[in-house]
C-alpha atoms as a PDB file:
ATOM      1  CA  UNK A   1       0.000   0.000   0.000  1.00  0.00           C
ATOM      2  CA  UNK A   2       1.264   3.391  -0.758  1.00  0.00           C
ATOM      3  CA  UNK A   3       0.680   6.927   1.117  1.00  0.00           C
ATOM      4  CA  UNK A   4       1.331   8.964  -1.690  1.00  0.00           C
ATOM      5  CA  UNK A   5       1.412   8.683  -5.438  1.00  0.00           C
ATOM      6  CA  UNK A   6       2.331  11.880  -7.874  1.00  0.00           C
ATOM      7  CA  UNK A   7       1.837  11.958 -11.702  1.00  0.00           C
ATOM      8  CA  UNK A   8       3.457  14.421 -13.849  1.00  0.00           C
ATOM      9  CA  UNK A   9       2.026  15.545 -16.763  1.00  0.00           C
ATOM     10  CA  UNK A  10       1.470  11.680 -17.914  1.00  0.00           C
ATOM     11  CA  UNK A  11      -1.942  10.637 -17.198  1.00  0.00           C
ATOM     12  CA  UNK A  12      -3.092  11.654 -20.718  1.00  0.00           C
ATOM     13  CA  UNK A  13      -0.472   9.922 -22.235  1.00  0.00           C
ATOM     14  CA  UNK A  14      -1.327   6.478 -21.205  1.00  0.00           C
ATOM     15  CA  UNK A  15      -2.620   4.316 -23.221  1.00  0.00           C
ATOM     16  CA  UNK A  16      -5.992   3.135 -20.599  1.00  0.00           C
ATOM     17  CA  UNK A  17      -5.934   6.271 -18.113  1.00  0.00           C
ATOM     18  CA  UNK A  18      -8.767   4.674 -16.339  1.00  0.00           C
ATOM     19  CA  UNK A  19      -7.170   1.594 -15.535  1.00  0.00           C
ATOM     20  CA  UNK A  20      -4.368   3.452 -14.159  1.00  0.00           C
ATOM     21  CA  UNK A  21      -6.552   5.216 -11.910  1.00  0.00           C
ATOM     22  CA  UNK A  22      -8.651   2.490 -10.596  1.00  0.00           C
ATOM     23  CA  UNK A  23      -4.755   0.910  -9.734  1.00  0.00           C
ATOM     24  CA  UNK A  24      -3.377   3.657  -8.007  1.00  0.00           C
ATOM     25  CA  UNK A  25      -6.904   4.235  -6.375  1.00  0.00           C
ATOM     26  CA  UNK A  26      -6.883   0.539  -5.025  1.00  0.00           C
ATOM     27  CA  UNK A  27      -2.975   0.977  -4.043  1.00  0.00           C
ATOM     28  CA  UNK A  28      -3.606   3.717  -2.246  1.00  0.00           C
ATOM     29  CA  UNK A  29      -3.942   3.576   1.700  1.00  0.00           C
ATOM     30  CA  UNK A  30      -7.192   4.334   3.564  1.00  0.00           C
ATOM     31  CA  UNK A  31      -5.679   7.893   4.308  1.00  0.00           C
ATOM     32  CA  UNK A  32      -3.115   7.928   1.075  1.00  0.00           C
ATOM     33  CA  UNK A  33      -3.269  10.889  -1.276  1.00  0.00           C
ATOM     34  CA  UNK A  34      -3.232  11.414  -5.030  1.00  0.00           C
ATOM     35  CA  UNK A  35      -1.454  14.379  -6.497  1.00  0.00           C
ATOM     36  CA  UNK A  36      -2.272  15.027 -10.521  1.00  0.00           C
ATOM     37  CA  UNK A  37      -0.618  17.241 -12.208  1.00  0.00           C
ATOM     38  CA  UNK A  38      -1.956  17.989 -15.834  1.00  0.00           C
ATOM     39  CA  UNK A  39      -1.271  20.489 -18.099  1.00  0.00           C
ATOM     40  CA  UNK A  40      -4.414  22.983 -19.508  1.00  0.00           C
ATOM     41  CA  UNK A  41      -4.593  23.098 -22.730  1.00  0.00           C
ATOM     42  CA  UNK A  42      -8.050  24.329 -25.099  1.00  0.00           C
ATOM     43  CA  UNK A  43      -9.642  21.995 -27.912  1.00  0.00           C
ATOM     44  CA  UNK A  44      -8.244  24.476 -30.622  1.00  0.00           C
ATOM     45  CA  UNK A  45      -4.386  24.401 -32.026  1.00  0.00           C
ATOM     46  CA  UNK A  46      -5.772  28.281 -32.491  1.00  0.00           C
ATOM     47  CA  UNK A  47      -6.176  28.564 -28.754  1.00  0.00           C
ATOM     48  CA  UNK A  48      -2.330  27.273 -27.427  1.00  0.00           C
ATOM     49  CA  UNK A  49      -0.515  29.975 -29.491  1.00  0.00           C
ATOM     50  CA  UNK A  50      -0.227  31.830 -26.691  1.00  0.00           C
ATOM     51  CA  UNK A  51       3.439  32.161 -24.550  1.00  0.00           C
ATOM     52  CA  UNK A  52       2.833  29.780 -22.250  1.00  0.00           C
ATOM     53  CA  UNK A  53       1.684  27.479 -24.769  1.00  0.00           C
ATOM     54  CA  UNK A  54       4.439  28.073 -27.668  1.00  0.00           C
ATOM     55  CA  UNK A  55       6.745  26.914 -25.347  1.00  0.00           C
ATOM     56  CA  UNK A  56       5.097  23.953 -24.651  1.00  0.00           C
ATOM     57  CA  UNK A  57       5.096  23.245 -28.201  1.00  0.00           C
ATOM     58  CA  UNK A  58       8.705  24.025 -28.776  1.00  0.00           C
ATOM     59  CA  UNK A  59       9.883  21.578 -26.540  1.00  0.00           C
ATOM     60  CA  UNK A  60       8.161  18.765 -26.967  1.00  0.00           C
ATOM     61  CA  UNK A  61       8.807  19.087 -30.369  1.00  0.00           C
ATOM     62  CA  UNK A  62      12.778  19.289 -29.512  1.00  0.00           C
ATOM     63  CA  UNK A  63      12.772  16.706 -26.961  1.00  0.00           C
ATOM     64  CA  UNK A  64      11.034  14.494 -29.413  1.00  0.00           C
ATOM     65  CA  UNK A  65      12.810  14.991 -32.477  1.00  0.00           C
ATOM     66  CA  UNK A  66      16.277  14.779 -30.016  1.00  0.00           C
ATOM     67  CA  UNK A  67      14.963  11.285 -28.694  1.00  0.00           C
ATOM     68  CA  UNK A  68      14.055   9.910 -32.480  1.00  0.00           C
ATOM     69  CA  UNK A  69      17.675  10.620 -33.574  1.00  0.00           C
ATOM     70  CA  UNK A  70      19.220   8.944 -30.862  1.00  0.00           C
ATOM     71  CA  UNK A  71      17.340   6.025 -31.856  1.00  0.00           C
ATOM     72  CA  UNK A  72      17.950   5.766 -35.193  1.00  0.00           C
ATOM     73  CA  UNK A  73      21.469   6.338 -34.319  1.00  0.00           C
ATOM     74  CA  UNK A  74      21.877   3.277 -32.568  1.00  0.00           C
ATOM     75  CA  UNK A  75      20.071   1.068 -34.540  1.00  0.00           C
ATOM     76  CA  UNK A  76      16.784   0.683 -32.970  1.00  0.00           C
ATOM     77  CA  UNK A  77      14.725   1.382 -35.617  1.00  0.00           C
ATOM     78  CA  UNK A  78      15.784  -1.497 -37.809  1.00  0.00           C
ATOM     79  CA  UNK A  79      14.846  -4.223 -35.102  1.00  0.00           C
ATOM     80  CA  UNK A  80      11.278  -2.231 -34.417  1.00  0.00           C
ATOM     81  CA  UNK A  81      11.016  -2.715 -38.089  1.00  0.00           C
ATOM     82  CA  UNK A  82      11.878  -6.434 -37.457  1.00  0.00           C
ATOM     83  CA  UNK A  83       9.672  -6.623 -35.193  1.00  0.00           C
ATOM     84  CA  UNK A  84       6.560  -5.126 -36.730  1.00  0.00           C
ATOM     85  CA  UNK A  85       6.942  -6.846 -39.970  1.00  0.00           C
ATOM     86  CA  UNK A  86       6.512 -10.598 -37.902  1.00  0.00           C
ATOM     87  CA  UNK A  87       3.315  -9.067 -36.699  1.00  0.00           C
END
């Protein structure tokens, strides 16, 4: 059982957030607590251009493009080719 349990600006990237809910909710104690932290962010591409969001944008799209090099570099790619082609 755990007392606390933080997530960063992940829960919306998880593939079934509401199955990761219902297991931190049941490995939670009694008295336990649950931070969430989630970014804001509107419907509308339109509606992010502001600062805030801008910079958002510009760095996931660095950290992203940075992490996709590094694993082409090494030769990753190939076997997750390898891999998806066997089905």
């Amino acid at each position: 059982m755990e007392g606390r349990v933080t997530f960063f600006d992940c829960l919306h990237d998880m593939g079934d957030p509401v199955s990761a809910a219902s297991h931190v909710l049941q490995s939670l104690k009694k008295d336990g607590s649950w931070m969430i932290v989630e970014p804001f962010a509107n419907d509308r591409l339109e509606d992010n251009l502001n600062a805030i969001g801008r910079m958002f944008l510009f760095g996931i799209d660095n950290v992203s493009v940075a992490a996709a090099r590094r694993w082409r570099r090494k030769g990753r790619w190939r076997s997750a080719l390898r891999q998806a082609r066997r089905g």
